[in-house]
PDB file of N, CA and C in Angstrom:
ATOM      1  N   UNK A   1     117.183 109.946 128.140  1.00  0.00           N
ATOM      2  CA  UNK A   1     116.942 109.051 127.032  1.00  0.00           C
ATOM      3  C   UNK A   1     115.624 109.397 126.357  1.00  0.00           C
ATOM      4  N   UNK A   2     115.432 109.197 124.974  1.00  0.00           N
ATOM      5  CA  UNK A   2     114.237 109.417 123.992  1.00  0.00           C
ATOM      6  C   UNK A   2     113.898 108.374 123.980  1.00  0.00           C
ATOM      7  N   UNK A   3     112.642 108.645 123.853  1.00  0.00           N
ATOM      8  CA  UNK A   3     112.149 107.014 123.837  1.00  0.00           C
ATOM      9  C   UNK A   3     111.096 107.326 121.690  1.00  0.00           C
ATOM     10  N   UNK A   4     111.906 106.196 121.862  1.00  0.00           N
ATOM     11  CA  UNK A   4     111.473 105.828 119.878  1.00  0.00           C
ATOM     12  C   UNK A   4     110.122 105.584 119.899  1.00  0.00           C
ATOM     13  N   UNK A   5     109.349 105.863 118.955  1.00  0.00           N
ATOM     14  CA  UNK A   5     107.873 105.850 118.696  1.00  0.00           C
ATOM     15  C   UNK A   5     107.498 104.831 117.585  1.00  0.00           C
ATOM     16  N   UNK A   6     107.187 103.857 117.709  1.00  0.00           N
ATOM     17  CA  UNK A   6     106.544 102.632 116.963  1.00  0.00           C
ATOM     18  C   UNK A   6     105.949 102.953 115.776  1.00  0.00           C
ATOM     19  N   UNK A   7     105.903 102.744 114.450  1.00  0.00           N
ATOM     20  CA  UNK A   7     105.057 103.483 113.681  1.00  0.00           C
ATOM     21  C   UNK A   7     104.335 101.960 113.247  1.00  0.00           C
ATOM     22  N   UNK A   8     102.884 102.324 113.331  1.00  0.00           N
ATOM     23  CA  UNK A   8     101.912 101.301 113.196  1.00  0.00           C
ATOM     24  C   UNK A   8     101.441 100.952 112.112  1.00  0.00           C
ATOM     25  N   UNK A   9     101.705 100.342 111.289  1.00  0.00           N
ATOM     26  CA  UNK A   9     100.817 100.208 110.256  1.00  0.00           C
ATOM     27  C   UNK A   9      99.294 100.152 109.989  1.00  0.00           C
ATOM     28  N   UNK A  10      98.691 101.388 109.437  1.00  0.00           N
ATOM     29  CA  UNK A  10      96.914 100.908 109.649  1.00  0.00           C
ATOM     30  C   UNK A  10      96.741  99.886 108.421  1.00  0.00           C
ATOM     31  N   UNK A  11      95.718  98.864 109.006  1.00  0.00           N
ATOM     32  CA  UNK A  11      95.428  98.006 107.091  1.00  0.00           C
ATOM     33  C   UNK A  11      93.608  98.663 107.079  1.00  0.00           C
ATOM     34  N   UNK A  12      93.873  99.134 105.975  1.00  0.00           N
ATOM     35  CA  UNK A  12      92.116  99.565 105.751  1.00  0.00           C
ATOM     36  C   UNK A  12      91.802 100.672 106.219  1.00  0.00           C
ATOM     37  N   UNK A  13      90.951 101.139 105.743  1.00  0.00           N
ATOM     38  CA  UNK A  13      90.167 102.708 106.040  1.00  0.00           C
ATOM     39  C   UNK A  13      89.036 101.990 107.423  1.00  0.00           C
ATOM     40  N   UNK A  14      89.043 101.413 108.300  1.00  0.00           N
ATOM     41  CA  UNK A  14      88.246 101.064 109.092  1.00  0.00           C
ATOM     42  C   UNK A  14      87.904 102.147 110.150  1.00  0.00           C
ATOM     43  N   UNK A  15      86.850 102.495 110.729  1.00  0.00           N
ATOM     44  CA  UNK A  15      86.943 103.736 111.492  1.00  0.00           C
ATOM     45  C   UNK A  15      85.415 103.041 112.461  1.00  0.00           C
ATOM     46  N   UNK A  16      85.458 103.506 113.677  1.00  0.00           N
ATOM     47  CA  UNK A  16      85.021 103.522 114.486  1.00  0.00           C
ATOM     48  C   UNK A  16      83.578 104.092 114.605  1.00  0.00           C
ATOM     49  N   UNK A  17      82.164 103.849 114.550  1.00  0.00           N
ATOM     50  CA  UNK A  17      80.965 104.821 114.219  1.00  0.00           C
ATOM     51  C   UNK A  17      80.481 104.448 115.888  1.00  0.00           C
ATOM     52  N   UNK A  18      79.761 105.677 116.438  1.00  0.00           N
ATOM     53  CA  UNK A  18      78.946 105.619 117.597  1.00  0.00           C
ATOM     54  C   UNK A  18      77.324 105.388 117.498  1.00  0.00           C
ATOM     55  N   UNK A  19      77.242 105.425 115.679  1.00  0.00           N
ATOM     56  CA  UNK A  19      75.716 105.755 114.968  1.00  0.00           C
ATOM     57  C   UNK A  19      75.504 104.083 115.489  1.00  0.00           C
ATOM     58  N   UNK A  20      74.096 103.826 116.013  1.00  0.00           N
ATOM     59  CA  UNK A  20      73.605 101.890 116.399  1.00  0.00           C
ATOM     60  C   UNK A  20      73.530 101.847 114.626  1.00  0.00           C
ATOM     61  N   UNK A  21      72.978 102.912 113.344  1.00  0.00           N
ATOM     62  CA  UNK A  21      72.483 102.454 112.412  1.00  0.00           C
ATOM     63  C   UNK A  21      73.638 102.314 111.584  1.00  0.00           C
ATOM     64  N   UNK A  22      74.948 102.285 111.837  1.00  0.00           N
ATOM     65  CA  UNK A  22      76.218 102.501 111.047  1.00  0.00           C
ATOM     66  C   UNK A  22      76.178 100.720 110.368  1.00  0.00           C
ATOM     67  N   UNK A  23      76.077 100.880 109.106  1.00  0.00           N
ATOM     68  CA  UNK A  23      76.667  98.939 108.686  1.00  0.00           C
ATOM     69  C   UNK A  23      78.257  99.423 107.775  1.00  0.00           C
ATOM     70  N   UNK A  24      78.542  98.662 108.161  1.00  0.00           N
ATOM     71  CA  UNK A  24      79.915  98.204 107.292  1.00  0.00           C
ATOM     72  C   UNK A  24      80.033  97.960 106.012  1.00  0.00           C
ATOM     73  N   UNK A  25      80.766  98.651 105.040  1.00  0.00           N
ATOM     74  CA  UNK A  25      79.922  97.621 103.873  1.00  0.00           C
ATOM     75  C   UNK A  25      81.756  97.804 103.417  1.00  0.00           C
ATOM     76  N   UNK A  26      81.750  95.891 102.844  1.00  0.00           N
ATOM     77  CA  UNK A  26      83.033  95.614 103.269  1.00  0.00           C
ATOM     78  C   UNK A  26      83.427  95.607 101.332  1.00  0.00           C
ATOM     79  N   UNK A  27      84.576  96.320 100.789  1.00  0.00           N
ATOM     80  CA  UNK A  27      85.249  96.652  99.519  1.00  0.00           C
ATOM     81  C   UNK A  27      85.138  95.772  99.071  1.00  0.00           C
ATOM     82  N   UNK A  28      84.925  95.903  97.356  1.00  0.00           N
ATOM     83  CA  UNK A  28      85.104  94.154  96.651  1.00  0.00           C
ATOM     84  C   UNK A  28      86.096  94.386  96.126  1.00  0.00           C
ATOM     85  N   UNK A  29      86.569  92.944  95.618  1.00  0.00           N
ATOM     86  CA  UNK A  29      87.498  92.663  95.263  1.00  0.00           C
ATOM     87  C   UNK A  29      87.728  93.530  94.015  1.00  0.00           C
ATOM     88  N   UNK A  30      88.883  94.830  93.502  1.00  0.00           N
ATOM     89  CA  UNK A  30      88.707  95.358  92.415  1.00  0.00           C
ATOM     90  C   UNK A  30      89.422  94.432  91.053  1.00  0.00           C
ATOM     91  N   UNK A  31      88.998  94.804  90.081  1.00  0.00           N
ATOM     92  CA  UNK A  31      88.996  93.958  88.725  1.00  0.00           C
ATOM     93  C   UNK A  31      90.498  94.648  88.245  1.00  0.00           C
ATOM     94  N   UNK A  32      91.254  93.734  88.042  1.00  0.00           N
ATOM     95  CA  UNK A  32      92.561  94.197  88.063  1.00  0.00           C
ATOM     96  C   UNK A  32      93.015  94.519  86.623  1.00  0.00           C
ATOM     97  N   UNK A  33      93.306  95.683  86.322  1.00  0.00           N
ATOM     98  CA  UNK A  33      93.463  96.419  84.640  1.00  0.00           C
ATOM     99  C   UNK A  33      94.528  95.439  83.976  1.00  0.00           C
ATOM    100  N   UNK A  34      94.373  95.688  83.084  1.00  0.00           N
ATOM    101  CA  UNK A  34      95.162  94.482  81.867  1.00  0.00           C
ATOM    102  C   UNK A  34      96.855  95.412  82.246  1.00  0.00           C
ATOM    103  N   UNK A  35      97.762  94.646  81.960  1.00  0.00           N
ATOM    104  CA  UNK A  35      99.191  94.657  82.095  1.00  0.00           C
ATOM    105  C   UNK A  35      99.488  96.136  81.643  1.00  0.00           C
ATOM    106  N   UNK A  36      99.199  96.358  80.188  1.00  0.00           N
ATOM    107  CA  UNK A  36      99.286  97.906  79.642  1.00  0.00           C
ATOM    108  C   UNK A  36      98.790  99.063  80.355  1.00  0.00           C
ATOM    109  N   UNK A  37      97.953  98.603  81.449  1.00  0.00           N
ATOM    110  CA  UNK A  37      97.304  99.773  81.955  1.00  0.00           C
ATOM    111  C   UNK A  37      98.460  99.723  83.410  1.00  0.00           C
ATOM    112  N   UNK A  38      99.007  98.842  83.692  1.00  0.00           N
ATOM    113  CA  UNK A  38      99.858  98.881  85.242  1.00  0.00           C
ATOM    114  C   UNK A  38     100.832  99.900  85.248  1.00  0.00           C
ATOM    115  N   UNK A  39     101.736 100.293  86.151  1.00  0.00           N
ATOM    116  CA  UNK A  39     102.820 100.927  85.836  1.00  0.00           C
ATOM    117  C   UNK A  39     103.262 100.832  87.136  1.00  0.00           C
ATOM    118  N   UNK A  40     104.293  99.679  87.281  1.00  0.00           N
ATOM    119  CA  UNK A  40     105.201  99.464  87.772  1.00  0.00           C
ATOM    120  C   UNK A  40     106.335 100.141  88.367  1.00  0.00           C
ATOM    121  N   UNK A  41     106.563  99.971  89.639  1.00  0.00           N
ATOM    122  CA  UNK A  41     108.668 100.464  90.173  1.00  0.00           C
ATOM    123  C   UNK A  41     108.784  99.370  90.776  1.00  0.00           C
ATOM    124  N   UNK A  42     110.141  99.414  90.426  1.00  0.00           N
ATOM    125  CA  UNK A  42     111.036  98.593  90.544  1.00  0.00           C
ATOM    126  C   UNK A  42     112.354  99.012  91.612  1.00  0.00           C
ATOM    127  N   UNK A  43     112.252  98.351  93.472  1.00  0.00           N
ATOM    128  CA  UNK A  43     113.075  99.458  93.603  1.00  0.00           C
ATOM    129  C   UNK A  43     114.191  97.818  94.141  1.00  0.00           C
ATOM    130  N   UNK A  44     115.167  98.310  94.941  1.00  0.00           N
ATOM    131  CA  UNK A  44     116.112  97.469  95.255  1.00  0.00           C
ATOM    132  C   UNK A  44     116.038  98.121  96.857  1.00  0.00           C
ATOM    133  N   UNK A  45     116.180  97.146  98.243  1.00  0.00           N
ATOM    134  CA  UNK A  45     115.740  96.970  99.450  1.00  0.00           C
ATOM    135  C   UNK A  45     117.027  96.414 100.101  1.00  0.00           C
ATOM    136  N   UNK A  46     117.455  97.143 100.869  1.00  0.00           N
ATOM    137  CA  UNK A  46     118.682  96.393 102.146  1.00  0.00           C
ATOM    138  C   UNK A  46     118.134  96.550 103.152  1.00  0.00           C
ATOM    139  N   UNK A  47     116.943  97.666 103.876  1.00  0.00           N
ATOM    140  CA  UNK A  47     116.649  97.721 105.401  1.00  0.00           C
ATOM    141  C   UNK A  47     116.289  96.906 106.218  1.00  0.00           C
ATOM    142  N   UNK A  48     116.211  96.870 107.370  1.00  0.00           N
ATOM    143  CA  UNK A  48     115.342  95.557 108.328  1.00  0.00           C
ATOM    144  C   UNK A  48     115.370  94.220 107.157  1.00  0.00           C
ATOM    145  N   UNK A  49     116.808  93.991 107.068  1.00  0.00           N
ATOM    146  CA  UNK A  49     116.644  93.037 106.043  1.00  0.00           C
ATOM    147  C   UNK A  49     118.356  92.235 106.292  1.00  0.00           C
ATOM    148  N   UNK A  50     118.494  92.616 107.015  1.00  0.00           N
ATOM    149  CA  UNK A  50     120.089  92.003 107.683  1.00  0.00           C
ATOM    150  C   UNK A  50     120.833  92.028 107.202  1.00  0.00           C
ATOM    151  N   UNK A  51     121.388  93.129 106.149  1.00  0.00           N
ATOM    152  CA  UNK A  51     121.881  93.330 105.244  1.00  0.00           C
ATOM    153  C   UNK A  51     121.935  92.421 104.071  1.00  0.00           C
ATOM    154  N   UNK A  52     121.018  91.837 103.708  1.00  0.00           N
ATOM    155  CA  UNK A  52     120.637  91.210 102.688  1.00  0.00           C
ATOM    156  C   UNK A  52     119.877  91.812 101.406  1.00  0.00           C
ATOM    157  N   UNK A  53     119.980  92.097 100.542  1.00  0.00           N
ATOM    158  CA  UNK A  53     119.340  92.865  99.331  1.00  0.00           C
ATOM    159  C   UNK A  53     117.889  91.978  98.816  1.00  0.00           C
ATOM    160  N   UNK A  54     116.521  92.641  98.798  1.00  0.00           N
ATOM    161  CA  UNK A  54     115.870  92.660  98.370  1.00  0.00           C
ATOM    162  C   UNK A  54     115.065  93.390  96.633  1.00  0.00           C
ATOM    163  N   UNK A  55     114.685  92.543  96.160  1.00  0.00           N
ATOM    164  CA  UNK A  55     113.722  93.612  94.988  1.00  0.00           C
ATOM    165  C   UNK A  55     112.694  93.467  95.324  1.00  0.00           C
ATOM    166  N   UNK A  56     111.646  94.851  95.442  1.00  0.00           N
ATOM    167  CA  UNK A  56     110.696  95.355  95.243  1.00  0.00           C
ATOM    168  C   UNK A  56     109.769  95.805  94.314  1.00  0.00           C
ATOM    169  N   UNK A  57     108.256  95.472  94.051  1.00  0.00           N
ATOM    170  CA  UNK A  57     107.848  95.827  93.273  1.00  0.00           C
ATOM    171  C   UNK A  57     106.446  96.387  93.448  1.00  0.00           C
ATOM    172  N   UNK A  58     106.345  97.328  93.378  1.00  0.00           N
ATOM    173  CA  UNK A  58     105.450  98.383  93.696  1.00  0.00           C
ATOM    174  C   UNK A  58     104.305  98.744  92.959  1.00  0.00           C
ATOM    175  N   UNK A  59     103.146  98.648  93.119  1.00  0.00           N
ATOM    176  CA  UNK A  59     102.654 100.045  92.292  1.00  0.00           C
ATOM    177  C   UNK A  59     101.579  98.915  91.714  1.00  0.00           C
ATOM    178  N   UNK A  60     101.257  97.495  92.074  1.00  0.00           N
ATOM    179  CA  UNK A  60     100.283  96.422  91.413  1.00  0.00           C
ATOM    180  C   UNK A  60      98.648  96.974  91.368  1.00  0.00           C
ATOM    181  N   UNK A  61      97.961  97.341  90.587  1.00  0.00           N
ATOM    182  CA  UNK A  61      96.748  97.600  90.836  1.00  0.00           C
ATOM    183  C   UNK A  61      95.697  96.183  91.012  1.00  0.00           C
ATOM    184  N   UNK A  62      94.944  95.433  91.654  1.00  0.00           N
ATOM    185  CA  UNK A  62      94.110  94.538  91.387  1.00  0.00           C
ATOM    186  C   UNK A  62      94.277  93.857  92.647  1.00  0.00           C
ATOM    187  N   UNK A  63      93.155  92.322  92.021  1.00  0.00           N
ATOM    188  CA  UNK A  63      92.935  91.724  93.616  1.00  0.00           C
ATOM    189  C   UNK A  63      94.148  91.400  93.975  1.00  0.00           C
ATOM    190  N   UNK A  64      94.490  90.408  95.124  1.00  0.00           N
ATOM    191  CA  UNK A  64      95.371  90.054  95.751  1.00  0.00           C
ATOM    192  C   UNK A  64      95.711  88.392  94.968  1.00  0.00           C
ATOM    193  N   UNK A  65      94.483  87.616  94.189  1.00  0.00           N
ATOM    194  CA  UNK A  65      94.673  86.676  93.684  1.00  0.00           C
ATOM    195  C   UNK A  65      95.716  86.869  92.448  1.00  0.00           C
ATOM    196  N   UNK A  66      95.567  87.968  91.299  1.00  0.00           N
ATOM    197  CA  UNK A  66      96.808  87.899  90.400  1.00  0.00           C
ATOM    198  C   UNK A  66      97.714  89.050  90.561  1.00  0.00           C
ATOM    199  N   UNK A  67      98.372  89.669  91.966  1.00  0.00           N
ATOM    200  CA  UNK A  67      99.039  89.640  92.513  1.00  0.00           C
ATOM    201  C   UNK A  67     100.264  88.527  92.621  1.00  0.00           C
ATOM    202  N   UNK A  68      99.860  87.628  93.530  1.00  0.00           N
ATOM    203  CA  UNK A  68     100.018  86.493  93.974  1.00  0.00           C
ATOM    204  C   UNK A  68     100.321  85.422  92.766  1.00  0.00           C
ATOM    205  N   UNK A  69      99.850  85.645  91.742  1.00  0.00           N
ATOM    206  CA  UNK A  69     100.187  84.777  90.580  1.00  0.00           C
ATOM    207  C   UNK A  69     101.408  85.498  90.008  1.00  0.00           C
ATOM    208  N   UNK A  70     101.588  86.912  89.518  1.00  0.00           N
ATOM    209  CA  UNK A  70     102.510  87.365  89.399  1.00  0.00           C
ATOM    210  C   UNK A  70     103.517  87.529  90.054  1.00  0.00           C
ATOM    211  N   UNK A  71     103.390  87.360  91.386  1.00  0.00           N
ATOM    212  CA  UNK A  71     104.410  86.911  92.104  1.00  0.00           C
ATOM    213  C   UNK A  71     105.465  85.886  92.115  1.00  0.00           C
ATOM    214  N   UNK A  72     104.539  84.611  91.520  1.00  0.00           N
ATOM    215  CA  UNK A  72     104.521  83.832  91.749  1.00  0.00           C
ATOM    216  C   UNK A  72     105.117  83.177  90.225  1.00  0.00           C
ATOM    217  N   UNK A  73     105.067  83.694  89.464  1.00  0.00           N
ATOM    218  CA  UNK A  73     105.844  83.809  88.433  1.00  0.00           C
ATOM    219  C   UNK A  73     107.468  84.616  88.207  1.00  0.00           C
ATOM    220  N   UNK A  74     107.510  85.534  89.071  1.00  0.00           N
ATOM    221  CA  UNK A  74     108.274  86.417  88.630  1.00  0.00           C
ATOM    222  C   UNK A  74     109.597  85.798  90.050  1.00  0.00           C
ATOM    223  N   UNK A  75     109.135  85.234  90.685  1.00  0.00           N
ATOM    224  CA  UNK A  75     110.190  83.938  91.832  1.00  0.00           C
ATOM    225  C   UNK A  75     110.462  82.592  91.111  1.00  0.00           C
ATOM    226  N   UNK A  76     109.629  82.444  90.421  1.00  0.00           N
ATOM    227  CA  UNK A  76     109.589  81.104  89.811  1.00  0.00           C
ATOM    228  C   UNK A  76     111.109  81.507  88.517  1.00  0.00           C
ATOM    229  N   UNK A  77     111.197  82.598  87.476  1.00  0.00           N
ATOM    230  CA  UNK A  77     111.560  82.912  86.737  1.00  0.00           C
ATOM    231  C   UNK A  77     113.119  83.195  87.096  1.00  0.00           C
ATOM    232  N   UNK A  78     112.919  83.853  88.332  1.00  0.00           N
ATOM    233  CA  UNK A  78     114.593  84.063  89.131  1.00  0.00           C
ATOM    234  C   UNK A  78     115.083  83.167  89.978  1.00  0.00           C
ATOM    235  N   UNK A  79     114.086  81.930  89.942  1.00  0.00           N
ATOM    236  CA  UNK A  79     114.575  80.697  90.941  1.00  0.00           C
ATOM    237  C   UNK A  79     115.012  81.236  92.659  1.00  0.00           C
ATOM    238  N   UNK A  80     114.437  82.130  92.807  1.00  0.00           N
ATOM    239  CA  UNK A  80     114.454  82.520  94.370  1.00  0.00           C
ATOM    240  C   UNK A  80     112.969  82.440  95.491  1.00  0.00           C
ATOM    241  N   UNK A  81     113.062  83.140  96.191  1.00  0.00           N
ATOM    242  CA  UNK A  81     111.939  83.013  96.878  1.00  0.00           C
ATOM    243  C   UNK A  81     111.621  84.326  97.663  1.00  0.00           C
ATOM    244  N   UNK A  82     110.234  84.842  97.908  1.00  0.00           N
ATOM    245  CA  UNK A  82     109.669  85.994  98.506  1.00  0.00           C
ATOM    246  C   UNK A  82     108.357  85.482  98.643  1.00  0.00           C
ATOM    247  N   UNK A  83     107.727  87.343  98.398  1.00  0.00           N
ATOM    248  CA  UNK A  83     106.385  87.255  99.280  1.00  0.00           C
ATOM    249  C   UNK A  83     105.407  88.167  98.233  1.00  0.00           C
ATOM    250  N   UNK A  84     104.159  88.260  98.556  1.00  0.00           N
ATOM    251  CA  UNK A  84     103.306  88.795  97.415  1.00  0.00           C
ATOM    252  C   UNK A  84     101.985  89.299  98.546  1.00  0.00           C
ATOM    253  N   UNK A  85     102.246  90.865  98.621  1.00  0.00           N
ATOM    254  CA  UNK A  85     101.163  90.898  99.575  1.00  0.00           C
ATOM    255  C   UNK A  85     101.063  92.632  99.731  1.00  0.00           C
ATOM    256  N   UNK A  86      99.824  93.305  99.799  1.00  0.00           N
ATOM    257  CA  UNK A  86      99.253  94.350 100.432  1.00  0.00           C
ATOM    258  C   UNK A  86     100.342  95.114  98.663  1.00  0.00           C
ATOM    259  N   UNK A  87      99.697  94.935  97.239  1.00  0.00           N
ATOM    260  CA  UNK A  87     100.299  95.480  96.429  1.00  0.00           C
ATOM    261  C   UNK A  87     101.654  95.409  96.294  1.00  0.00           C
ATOM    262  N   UNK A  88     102.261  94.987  97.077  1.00  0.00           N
ATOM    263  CA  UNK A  88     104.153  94.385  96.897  1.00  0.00           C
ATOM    264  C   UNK A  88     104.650  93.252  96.655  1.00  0.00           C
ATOM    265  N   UNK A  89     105.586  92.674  95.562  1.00  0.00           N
ATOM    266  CA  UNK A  89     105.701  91.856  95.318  1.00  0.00           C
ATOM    267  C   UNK A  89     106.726  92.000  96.027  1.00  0.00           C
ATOM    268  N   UNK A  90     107.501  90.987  96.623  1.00  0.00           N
ATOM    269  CA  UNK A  90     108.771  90.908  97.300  1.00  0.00           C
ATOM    270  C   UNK A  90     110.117  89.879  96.826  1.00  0.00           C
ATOM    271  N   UNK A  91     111.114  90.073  96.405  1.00  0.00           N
ATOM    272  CA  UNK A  91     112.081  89.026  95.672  1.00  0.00           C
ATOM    273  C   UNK A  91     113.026  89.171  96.384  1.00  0.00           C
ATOM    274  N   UNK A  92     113.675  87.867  96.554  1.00  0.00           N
ATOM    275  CA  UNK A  92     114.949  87.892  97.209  1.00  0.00           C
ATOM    276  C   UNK A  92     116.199  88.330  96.532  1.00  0.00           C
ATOM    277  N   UNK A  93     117.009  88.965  96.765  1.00  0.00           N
ATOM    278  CA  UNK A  93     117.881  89.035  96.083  1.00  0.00           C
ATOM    279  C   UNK A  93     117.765  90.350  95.437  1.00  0.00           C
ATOM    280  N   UNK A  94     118.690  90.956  94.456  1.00  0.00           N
ATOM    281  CA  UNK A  94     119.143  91.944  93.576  1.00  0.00           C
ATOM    282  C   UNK A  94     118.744  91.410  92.292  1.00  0.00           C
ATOM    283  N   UNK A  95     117.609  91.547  91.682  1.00  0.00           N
ATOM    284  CA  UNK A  95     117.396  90.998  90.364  1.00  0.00           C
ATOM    285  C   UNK A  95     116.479  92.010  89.666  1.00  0.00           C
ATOM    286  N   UNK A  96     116.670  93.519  89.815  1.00  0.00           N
ATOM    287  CA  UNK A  96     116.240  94.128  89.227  1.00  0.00           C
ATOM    288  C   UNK A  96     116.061  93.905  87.605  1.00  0.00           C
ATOM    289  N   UNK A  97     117.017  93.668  87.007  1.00  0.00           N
ATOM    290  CA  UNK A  97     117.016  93.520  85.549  1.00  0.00           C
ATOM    291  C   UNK A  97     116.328  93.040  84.859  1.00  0.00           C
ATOM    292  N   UNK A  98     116.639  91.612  85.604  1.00  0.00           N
ATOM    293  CA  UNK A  98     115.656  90.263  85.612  1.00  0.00           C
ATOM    294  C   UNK A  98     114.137  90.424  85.429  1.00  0.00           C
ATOM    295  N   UNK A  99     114.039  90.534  86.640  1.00  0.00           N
ATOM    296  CA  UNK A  99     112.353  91.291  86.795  1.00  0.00           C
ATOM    297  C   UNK A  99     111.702  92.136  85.780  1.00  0.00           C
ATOM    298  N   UNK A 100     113.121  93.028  85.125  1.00  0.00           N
ATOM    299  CA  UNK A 100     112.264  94.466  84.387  1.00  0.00           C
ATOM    300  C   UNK A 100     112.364  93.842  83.238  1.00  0.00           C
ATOM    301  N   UNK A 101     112.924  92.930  83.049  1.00  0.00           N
ATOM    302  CA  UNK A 101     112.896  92.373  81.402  1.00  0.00           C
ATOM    303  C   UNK A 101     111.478  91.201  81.628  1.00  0.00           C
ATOM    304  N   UNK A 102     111.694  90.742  82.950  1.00  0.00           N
ATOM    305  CA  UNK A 102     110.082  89.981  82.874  1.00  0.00           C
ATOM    306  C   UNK A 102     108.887  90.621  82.417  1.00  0.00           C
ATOM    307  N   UNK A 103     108.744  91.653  83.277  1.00  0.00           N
ATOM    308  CA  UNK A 103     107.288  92.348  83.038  1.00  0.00           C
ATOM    309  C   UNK A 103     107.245  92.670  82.144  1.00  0.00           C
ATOM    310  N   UNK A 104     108.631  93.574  81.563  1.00  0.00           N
ATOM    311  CA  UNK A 104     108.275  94.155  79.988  1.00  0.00           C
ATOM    312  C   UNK A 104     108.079  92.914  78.695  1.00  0.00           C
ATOM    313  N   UNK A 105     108.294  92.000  79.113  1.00  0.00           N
ATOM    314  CA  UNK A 105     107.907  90.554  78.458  1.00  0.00           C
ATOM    315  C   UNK A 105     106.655  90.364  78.139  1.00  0.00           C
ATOM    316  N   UNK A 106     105.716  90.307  79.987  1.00  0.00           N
ATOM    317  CA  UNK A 106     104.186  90.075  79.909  1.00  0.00           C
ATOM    318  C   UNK A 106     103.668  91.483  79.765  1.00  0.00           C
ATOM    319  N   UNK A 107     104.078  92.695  79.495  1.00  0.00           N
ATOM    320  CA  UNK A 107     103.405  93.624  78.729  1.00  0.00           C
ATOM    321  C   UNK A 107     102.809  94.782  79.776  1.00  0.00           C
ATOM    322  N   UNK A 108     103.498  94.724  80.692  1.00  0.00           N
ATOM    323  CA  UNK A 108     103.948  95.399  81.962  1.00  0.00           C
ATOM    324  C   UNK A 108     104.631  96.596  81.536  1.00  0.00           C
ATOM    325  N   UNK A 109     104.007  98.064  82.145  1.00  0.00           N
ATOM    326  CA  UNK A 109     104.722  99.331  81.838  1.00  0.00           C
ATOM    327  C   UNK A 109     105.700  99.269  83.462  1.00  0.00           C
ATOM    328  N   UNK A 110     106.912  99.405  82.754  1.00  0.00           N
ATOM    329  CA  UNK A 110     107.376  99.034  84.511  1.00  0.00           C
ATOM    330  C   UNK A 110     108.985  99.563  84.144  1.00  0.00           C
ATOM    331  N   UNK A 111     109.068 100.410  84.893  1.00  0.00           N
ATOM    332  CA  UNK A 111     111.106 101.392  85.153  1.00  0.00           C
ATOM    333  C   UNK A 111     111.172 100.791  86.646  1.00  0.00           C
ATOM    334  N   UNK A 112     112.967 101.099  86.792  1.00  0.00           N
ATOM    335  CA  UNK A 112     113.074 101.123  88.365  1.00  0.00           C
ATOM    336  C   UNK A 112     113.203 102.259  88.203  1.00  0.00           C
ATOM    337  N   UNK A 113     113.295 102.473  89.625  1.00  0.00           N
ATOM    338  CA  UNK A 113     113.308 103.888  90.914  1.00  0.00           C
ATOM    339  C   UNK A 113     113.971 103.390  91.969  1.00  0.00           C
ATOM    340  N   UNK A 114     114.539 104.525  92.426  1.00  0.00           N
ATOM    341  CA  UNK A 114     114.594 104.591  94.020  1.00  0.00           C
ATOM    342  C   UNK A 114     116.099 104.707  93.866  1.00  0.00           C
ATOM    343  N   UNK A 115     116.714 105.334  93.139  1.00  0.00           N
ATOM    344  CA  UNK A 115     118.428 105.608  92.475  1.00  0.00           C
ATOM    345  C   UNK A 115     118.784 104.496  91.764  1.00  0.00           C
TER     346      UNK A 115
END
């Protein structure tokens, strides 16, 4: 038998120093570019997902606060529910269309991908 290998997700460039004078100096929050400057994918998601279809949305530059608002709009708009986190917006459901006619609404450069 093979034994399967876990793949870990790292969060952050965090790394380990042996220097006593090493400080941390912890990222700020970056200033998130106006809508015209984003550029969006749009993909559609069945894996580790129980065969249930997800939309994906990829590619958000900025903090995690209008993230999270755009998220939070774009669930609100398809009357479903997801998640908004680490640059991914997450939607339940198959609503690619939906979505791509949203963003291109609020002025969002945004195609799907992923076939």
């Amino acid at each position: 038998m093979s034994k399967k290998k876990k793949n870990k997700k790292i969060i952050g460039d965090i790394m380990y120093s042996t220097n006593p004078d090493f400080k941390f100096e912890v990222e700020q929050d970056t200033e998130t570019p106006s809508p015209s400057e984003q550029d969006l994918r749009i993909w559609l998601d069945s894996k580790h997902r129980g065969g249930k279809k997800a939309t994906i949305i990829k590619g958000f530059v900025g903090n995690e606060d209008d993230l999270k608002d755009l998220g939070k709009i774009l669930k609100t708009k398809c009357g479903v529910g997801g998640s908004s986190k680490d640059g991914e917006i997450i939607i339940q459901g198959d609503f690619r269309d939906k979505v791509l006619d949203i963003l291109k609404t609020l002025g969002y450069k945004a195609k799907k991908a992923g076939g």
